[in-house]
Structures are given as structure tokens and as C-alpha cells.
PDB file of N, CA and C in Angstrom:
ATOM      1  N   UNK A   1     117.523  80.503  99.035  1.00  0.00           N
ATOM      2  CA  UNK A   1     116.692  80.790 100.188  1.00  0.00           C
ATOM      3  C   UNK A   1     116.813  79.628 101.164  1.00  0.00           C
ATOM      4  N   UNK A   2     117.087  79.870 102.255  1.00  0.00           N
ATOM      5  CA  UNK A   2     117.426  79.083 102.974  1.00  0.00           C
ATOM      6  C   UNK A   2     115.752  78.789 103.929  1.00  0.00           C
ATOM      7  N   UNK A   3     115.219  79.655 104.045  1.00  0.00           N
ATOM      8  CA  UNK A   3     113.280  79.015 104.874  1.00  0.00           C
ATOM      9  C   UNK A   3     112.484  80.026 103.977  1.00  0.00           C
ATOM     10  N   UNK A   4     111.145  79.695 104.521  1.00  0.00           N
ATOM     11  CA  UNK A   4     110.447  80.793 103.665  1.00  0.00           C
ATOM     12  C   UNK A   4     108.589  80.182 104.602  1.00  0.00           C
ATOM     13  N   UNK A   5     108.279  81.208 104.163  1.00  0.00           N
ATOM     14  CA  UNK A   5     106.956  81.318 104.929  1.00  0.00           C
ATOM     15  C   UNK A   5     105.628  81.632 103.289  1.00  0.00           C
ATOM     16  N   UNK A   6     104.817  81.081 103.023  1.00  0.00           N
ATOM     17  CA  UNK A   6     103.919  81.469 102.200  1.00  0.00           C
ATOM     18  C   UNK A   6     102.773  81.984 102.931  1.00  0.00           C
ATOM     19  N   UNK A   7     102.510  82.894 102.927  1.00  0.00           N
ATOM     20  CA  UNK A   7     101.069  83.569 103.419  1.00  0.00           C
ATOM     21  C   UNK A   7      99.636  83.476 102.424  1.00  0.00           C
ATOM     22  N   UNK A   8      98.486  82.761 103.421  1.00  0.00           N
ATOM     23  CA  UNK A   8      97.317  82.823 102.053  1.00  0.00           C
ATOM     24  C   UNK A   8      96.706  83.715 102.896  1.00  0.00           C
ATOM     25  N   UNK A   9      96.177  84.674 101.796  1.00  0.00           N
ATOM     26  CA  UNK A   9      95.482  86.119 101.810  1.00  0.00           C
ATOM     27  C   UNK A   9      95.962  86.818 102.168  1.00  0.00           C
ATOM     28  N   UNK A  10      96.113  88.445 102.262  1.00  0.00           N
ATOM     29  CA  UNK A  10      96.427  89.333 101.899  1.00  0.00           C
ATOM     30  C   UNK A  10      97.915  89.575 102.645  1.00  0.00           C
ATOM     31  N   UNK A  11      98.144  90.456 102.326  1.00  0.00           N
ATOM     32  CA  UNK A  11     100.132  90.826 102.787  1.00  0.00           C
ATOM     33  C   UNK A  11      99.756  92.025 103.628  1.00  0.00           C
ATOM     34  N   UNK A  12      99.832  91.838 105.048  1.00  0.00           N
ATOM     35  CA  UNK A  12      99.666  92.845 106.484  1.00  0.00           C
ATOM     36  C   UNK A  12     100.562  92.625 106.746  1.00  0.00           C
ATOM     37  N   UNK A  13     100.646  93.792 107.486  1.00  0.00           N
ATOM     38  CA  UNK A  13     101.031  94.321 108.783  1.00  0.00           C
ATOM     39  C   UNK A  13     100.906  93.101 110.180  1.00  0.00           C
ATOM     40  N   UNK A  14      99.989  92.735 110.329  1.00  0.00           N
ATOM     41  CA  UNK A  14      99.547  91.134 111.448  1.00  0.00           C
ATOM     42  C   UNK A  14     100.162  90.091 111.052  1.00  0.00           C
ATOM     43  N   UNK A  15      99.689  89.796 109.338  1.00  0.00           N
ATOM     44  CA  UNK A  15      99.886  88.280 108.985  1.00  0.00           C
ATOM     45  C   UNK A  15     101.516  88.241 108.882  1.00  0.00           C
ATOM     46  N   UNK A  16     102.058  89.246 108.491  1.00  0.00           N
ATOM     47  CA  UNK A  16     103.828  88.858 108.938  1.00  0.00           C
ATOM     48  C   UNK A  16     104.231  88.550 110.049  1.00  0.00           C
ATOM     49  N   UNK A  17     103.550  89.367 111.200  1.00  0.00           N
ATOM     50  CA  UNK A  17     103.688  88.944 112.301  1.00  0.00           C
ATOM     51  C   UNK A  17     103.635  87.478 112.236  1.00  0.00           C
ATOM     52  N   UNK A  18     102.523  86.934 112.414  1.00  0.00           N
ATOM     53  CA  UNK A  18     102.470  85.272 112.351  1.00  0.00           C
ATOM     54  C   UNK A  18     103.317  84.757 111.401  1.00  0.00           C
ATOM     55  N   UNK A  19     103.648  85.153 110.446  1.00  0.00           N
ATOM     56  CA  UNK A  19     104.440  84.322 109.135  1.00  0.00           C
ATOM     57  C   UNK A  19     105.975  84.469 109.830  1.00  0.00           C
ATOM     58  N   UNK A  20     106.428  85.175 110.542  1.00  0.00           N
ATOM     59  CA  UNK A  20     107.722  85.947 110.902  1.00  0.00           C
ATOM     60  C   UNK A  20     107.775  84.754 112.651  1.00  0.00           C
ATOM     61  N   UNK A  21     106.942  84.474 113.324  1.00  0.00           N
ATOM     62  CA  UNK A  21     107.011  83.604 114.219  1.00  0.00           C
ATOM     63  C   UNK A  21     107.127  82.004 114.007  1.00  0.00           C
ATOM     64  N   UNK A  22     106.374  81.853 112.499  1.00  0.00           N
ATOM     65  CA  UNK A  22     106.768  80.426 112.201  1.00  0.00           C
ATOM     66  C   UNK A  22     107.707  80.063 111.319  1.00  0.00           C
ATOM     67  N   UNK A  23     108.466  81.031 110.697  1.00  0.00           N
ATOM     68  CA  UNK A  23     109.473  81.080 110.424  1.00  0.00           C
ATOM     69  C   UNK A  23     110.574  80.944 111.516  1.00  0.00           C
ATOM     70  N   UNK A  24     110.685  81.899 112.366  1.00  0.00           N
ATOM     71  CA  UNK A  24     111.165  81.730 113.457  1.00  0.00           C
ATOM     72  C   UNK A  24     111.949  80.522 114.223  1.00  0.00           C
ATOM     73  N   UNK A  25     110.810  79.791 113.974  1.00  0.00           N
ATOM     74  CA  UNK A  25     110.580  78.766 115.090  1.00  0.00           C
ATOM     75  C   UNK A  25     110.724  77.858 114.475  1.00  0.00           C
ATOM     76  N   UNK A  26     111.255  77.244 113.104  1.00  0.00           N
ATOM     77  CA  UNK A  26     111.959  76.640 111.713  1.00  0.00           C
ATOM     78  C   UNK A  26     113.319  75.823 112.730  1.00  0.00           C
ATOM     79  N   UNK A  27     113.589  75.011 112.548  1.00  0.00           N
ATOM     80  CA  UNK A  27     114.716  74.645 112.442  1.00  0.00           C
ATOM     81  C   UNK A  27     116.454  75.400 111.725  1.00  0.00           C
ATOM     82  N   UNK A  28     115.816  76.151 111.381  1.00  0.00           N
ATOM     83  CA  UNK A  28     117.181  77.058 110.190  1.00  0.00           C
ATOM     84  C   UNK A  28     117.521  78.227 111.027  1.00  0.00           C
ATOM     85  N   UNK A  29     118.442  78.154 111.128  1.00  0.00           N
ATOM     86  CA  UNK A  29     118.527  79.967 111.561  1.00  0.00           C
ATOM     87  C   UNK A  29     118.780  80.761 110.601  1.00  0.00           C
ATOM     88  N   UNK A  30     117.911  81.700 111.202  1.00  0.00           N
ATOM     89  CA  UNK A  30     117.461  82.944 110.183  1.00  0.00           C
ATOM     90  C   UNK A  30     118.999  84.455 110.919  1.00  0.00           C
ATOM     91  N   UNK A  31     119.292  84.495 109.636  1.00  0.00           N
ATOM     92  CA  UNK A  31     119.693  86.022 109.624  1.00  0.00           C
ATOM     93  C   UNK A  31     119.315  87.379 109.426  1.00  0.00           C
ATOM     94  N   UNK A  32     118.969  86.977 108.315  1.00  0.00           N
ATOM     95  CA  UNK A  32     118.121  87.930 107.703  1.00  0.00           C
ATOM     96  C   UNK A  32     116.652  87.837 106.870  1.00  0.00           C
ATOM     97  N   UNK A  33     115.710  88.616 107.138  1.00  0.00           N
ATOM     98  CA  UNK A  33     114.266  88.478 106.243  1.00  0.00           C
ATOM     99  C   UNK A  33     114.159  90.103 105.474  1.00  0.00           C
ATOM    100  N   UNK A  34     114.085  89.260 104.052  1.00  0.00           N
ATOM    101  CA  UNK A  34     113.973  90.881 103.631  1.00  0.00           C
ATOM    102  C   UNK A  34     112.434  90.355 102.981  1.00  0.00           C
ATOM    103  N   UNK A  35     111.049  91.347 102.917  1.00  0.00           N
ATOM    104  CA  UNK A  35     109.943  91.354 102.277  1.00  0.00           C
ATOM    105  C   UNK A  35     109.885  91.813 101.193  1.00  0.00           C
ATOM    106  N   UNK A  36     108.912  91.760 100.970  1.00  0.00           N
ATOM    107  CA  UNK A  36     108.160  91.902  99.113  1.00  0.00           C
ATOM    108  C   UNK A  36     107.195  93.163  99.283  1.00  0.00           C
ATOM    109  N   UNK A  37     107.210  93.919 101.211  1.00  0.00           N
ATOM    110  CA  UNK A  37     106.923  95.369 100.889  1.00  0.00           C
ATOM    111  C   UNK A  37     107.079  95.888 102.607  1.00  0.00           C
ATOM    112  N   UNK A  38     106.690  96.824 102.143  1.00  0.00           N
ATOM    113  CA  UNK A  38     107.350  97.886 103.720  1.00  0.00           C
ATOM    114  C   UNK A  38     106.413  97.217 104.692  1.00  0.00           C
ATOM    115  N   UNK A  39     104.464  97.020 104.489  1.00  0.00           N
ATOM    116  CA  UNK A  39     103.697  96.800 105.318  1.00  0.00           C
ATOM    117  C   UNK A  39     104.181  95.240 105.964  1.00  0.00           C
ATOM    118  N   UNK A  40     104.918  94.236 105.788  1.00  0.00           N
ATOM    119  CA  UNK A  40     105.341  93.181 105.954  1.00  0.00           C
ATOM    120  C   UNK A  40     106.560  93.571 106.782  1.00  0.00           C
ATOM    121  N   UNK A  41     107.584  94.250 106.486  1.00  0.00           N
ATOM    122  CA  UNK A  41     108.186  94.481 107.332  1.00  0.00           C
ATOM    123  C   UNK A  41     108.308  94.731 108.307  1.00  0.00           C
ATOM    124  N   UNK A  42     107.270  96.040 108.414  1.00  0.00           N
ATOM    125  CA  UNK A  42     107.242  97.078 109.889  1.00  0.00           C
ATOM    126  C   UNK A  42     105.765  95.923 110.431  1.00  0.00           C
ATOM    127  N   UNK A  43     105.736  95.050 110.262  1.00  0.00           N
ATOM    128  CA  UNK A  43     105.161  93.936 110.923  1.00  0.00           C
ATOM    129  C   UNK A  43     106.018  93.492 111.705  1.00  0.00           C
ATOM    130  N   UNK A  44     106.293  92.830 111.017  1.00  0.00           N
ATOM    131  CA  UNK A  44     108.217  92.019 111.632  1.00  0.00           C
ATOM    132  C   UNK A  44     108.766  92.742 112.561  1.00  0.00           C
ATOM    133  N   UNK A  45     108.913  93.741 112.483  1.00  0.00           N
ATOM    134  CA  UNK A  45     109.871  94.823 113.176  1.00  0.00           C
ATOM    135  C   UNK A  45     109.012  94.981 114.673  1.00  0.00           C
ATOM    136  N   UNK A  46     107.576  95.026 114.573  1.00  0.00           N
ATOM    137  CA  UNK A  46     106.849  94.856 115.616  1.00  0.00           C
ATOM    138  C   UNK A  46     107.013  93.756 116.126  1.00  0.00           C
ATOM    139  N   UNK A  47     106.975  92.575 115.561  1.00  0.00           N
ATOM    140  CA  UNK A  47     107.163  90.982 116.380  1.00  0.00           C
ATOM    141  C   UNK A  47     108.679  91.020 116.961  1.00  0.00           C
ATOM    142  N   UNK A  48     109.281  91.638 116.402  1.00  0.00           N
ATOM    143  CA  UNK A  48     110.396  91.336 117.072  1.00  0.00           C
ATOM    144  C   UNK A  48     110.890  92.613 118.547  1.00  0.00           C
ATOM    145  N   UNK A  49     110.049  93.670 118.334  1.00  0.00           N
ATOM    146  CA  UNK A  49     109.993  94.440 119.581  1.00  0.00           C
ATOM    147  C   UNK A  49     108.697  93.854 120.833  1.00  0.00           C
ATOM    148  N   UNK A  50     108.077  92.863 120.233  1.00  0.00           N
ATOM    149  CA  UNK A  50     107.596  92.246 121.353  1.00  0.00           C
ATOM    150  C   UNK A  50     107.976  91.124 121.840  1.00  0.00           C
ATOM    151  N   UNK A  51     108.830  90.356 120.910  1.00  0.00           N
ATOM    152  CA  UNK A  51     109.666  89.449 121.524  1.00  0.00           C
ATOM    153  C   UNK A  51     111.528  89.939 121.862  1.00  0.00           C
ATOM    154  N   UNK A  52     111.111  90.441 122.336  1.00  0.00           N
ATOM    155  CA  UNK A  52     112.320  91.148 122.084  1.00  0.00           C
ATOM    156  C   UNK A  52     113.493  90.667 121.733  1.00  0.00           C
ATOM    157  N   UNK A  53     113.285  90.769 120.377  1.00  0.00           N
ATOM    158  CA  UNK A  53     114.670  90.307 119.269  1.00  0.00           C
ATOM    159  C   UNK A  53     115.095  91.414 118.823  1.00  0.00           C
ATOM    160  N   UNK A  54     116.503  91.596 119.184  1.00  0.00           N
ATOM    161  CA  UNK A  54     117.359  93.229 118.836  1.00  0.00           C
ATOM    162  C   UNK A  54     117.767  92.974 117.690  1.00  0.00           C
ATOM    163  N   UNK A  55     117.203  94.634 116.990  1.00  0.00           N
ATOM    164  CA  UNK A  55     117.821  94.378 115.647  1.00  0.00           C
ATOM    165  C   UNK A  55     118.657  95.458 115.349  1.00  0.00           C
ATOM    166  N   UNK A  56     119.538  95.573 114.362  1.00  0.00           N
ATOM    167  CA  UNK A  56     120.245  94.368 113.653  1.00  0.00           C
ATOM    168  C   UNK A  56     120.522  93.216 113.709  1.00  0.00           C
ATOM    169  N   UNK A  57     121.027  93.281 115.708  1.00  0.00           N
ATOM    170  CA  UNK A  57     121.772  92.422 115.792  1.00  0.00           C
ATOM    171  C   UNK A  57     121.622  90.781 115.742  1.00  0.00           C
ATOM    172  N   UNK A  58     120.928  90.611 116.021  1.00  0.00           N
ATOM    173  CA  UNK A  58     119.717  89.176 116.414  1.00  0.00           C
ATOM    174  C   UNK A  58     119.274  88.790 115.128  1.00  0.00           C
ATOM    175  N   UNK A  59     118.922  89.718 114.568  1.00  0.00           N
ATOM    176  CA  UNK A  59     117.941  89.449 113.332  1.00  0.00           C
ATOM    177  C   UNK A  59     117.615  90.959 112.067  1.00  0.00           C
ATOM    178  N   UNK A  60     118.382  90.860 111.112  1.00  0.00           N
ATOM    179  CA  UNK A  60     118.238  92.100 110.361  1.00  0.00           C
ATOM    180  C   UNK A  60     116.906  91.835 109.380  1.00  0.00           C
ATOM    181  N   UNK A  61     116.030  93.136 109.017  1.00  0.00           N
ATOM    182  CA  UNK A  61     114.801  93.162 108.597  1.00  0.00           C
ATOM    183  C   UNK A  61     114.989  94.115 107.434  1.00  0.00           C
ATOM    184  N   UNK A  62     114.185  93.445 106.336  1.00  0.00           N
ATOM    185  CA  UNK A  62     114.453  94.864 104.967  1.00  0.00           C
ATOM    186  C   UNK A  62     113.180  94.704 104.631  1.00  0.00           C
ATOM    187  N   UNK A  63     112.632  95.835 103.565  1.00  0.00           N
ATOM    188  CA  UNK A  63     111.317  95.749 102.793  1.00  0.00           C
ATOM    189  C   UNK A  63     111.726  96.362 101.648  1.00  0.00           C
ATOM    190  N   UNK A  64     110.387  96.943 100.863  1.00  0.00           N
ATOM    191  CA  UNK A  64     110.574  97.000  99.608  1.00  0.00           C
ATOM    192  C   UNK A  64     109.653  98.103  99.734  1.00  0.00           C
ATOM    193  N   UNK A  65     109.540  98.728  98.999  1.00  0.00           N
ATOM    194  CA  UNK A  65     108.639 100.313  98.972  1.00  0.00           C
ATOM    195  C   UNK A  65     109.030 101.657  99.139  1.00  0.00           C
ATOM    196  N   UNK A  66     109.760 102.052  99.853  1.00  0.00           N
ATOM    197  CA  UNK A  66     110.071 103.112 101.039  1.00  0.00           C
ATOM    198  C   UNK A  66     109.107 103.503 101.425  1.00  0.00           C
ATOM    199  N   UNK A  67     108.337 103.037 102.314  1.00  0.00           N
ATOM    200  CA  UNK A  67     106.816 104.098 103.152  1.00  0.00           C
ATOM    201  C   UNK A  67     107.606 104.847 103.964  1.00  0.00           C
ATOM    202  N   UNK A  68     106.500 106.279 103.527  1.00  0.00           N
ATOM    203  CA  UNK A  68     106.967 107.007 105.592  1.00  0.00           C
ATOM    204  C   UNK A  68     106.840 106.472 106.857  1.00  0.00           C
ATOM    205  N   UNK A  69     105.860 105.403 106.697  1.00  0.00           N
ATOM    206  CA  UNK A  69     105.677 104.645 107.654  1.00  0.00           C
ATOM    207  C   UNK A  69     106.808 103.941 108.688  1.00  0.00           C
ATOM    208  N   UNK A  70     107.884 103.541 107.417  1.00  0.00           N
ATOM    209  CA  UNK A  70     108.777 102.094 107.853  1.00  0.00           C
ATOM    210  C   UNK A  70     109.968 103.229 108.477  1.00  0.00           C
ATOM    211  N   UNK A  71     109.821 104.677 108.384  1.00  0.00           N
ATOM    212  CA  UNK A  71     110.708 106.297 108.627  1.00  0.00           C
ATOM    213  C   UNK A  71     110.573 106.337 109.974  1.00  0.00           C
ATOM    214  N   UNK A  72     109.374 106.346 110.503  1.00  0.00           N
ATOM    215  CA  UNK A  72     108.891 106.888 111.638  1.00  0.00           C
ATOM    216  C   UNK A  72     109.042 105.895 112.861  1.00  0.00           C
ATOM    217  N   UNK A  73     109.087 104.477 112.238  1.00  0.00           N
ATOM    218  CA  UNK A  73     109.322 103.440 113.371  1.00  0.00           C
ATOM    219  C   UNK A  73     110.869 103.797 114.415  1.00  0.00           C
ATOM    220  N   UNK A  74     110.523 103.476 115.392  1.00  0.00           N
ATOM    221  CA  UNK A  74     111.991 103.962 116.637  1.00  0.00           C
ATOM    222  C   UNK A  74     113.049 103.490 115.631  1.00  0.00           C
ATOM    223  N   UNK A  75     113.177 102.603 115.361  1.00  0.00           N
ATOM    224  CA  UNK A  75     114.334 102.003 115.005  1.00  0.00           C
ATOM    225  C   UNK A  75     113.949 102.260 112.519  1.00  0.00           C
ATOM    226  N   UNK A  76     114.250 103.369 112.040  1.00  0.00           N
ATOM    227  CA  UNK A  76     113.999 103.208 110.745  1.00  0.00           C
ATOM    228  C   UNK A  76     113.922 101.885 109.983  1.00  0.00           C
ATOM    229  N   UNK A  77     113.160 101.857 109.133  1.00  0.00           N
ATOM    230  CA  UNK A  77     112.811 100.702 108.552  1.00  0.00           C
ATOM    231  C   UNK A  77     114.334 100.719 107.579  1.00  0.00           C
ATOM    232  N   UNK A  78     115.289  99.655 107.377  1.00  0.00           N
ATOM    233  CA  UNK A  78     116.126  99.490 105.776  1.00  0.00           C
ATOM    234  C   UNK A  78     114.978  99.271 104.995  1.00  0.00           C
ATOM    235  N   UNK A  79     114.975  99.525 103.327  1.00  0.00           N
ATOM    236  CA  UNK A  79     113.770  99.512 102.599  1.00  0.00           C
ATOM    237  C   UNK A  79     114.958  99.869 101.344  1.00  0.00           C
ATOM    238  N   UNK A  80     114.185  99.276 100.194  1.00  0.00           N
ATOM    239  CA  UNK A  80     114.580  99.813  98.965  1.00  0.00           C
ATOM    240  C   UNK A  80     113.340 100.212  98.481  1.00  0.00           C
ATOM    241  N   UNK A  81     113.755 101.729  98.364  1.00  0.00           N
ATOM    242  CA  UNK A  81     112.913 102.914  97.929  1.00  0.00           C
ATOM    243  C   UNK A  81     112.496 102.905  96.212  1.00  0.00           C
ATOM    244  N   UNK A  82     111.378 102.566  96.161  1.00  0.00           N
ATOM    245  CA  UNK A  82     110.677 102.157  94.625  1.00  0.00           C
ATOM    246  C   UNK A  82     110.328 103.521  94.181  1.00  0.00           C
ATOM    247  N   UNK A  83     110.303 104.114  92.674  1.00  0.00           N
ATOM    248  CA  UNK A  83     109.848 104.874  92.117  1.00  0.00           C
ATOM    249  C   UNK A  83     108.269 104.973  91.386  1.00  0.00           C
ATOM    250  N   UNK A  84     107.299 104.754  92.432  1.00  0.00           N
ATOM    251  CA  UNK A  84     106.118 104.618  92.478  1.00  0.00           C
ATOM    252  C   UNK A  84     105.387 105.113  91.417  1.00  0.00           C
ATOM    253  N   UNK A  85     105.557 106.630  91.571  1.00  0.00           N
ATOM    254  CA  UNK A  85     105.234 107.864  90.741  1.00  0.00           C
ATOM    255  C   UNK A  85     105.494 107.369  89.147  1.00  0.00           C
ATOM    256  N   UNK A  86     106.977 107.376  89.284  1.00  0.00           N
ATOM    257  CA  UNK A  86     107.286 107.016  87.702  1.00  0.00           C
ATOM    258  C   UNK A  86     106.988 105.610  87.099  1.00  0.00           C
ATOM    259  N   UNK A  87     106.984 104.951  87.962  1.00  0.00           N
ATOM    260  CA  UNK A  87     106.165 103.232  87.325  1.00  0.00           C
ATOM    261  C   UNK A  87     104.580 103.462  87.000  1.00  0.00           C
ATOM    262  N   UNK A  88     104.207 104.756  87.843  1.00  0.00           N
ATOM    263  CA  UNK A  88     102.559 104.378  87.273  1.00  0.00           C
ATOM    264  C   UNK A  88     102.618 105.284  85.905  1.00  0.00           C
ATOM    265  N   UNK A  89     103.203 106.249  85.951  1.00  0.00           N
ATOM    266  CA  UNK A  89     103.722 107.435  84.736  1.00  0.00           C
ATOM    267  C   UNK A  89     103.729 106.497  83.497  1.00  0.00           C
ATOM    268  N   UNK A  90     105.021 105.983  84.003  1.00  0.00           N
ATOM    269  CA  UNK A  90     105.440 105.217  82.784  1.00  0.00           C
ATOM    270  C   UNK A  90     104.413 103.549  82.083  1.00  0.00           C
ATOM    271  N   UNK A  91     103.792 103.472  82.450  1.00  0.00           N
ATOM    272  CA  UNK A  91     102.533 102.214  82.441  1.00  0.00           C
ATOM    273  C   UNK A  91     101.771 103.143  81.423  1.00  0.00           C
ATOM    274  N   UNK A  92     101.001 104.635  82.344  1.00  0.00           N
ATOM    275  CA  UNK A  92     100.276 104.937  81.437  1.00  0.00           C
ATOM    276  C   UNK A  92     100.403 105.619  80.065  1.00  0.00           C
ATOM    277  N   UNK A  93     101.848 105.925  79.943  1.00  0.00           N
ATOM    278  CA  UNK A  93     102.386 106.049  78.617  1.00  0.00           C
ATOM    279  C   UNK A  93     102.210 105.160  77.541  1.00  0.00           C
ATOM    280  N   UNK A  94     102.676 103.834  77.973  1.00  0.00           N
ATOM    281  CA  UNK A  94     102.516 103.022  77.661  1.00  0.00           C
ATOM    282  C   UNK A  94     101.542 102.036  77.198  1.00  0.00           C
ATOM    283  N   UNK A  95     100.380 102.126  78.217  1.00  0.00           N
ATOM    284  CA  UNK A  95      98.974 102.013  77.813  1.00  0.00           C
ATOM    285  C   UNK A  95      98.087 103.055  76.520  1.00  0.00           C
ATOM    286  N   UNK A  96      99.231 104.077  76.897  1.00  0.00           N
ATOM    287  CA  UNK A  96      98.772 105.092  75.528  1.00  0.00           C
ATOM    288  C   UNK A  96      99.057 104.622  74.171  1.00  0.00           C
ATOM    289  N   UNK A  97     100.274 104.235  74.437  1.00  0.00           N
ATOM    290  CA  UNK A  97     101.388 104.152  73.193  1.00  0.00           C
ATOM    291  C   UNK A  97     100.652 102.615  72.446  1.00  0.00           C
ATOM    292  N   UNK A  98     100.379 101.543  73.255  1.00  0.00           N
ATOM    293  CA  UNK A  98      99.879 100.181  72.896  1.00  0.00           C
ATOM    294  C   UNK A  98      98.683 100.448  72.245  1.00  0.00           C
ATOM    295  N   UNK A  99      97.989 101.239  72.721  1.00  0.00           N
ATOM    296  CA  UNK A  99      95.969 101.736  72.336  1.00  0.00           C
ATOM    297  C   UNK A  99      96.304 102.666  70.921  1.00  0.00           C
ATOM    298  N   UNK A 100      97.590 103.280  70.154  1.00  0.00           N
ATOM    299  CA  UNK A 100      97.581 103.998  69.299  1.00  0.00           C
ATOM    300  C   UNK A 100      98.325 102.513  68.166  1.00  0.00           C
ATOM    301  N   UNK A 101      98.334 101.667  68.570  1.00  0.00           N
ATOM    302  CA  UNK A 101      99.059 100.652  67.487  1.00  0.00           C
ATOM    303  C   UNK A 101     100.591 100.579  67.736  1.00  0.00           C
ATOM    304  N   UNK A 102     101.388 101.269  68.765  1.00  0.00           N
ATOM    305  CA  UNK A 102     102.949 101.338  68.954  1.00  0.00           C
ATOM    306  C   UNK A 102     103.568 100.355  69.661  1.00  0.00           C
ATOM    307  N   UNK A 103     104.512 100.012  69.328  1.00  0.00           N
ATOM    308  CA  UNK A 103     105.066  99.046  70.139  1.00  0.00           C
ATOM    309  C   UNK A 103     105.516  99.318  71.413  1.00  0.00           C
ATOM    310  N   UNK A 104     105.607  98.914  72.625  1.00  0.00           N
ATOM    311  CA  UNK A 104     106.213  99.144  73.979  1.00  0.00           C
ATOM    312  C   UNK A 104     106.909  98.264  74.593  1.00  0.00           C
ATOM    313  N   UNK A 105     108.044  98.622  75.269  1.00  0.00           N
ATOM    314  CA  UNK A 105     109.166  97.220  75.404  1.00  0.00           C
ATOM    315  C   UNK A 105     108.128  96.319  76.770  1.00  0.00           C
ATOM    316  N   UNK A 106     108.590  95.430  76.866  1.00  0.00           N
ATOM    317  CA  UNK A 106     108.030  94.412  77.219  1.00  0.00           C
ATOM    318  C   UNK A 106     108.249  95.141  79.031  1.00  0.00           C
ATOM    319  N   UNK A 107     109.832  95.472  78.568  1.00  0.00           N
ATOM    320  CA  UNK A 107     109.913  95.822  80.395  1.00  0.00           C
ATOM    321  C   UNK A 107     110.849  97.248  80.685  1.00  0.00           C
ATOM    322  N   UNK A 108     110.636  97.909  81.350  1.00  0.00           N
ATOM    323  CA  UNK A 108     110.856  99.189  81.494  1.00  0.00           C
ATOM    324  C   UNK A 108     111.714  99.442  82.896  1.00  0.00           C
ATOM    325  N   UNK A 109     113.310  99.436  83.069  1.00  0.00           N
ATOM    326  CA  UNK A 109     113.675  99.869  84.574  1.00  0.00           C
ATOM    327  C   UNK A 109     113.966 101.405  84.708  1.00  0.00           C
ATOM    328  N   UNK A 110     112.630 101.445  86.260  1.00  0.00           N
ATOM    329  CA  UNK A 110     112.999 102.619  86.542  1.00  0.00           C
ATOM    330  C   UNK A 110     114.116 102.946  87.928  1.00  0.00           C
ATOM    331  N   UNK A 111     114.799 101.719  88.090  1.00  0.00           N
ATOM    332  CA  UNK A 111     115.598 101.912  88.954  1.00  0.00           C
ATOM    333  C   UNK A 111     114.856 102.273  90.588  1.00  0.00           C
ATOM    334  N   UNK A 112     115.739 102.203  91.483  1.00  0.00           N
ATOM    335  CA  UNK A 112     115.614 101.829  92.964  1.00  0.00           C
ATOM    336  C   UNK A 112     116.462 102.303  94.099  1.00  0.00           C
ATOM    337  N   UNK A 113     116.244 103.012  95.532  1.00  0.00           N
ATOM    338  CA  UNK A 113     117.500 103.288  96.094  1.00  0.00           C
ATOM    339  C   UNK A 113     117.521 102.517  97.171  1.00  0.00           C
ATOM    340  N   UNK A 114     118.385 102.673  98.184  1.00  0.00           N
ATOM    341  CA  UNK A 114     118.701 101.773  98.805  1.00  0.00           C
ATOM    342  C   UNK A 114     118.572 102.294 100.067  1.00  0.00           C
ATOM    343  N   UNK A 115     117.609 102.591 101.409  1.00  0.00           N
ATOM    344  CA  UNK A 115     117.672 103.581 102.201  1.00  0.00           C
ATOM    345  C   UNK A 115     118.191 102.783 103.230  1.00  0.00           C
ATOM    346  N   UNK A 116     119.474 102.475 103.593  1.00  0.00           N
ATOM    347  CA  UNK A 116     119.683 101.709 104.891  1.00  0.00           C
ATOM    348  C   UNK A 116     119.310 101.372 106.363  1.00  0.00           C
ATOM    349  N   UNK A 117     118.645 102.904 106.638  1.00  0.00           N
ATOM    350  CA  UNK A 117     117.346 102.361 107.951  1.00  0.00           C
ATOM    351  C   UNK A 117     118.416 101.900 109.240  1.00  0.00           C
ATOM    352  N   UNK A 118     117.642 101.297 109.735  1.00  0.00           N
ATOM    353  CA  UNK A 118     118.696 100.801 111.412  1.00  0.00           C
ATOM    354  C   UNK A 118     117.981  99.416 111.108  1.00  0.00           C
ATOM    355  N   UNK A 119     117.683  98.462 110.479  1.00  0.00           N
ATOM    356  CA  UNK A 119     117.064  97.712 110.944  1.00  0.00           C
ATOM    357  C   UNK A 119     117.837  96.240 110.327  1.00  0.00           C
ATOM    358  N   UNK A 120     118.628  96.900 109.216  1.00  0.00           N
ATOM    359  CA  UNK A 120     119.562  95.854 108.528  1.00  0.00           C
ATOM    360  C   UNK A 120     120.835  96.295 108.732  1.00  0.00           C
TER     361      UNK A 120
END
């Protein structure tokens, strides 16, 4: 990782905004910021349509989730599309399976896609 921004309290939509400007404004140049979820992104994606930083080109943006949200923005959110449904599925199996005396692997992949978006 070449910069990085720590945010205290919660992960918005706003506070990326601010985390995404002082990053920014770092000494490093930034290529790319990928987040830890869609609402962080399509933050970003807003700071940079008000400063107007063109993306891809200027600056490519990714998240993590797939929201419809990060779909609907002018420019599609890139996002790697999480299997939400089946991670909570598979937890509460699991919470079943642990509460009957069974063993459950420690870690479970349910795999991920890759929706390329316009934004990376």
C-alpha cells in the first residue's frame, strides 16, 4: 500500500468523501483506491465528480459489495460482487451445526465476481 487513510467512526458515504480528499492531498500519487465497501466508494465517486477528477482516467475507484446503488451512479460503480445471501445461509448452518456438538471449518469460501463498472 502505497497511502492509506484510517477513518474513526462509522464507514459513509460523507466520511470517504473527507478520507478520499486527504488522501488526495498526500504527497504520493494515487492511482487507484479500491474500498472495504460500495457505500465508501460511491462516496469517492461523488468527491471526485465535484472536484472534477475523471474517472478512470485521473483516478480509478473500486468497492466491495455489489449494491444497486454503486449500478445506478452515471458512471457504474467497478465492485466485487459478494455473495451476501449465501454467507448469511451458510453462518447459520453453521451456527446450527456448532449448537448440535459438530465441528465447522474455521473458514468457508463462498467466492466473488468481479463487476467491472466504468469507474476502474
Amino acid at each position: 500500500m502505497i497511502g492509506g487513510v484510517t477513518l474513526s467512526g462509522s464507514s459513509s458515504v460523507i466520511s470517504s468523501r473527507v478520507a478520499l480528499a486527504k488522501l488526495l492531498a498526500g504527497k504520493a500519487v494515487i492511482d487507484a483506491v479500491y474500498f472495504s465497501n460500495d457505500d465508501m466508494a460511491i462516496g469517492d465517486v461523488f468527491h471526485c465528480m465535484a472536484e472534477g477528477i475523471v474517472l478512470p482516467d485521473q483516478l480509478a475507484i473500486a468497492g466491495f459489495n455489489g449494491l444497486d446503488m454503486g449500478q445506478a451512479l452515471p458512471q457504474p460503480l467497478t465492485t466485487a460482487v459478494t455473495h451476501r445471501f449465501d454467507i448469511g445461509f451458510k453462518a447459520g448452518l453453521a451456527v446450527i451445526a456448532r449448537s448440535d456438538g459438530s465441528e465447522v471449518p474455521s473458514s468457508t469460501d463462498v467466492g466473488f465476481e468481479l463487476l467491472p463498472g466504468a469507474t476502474a
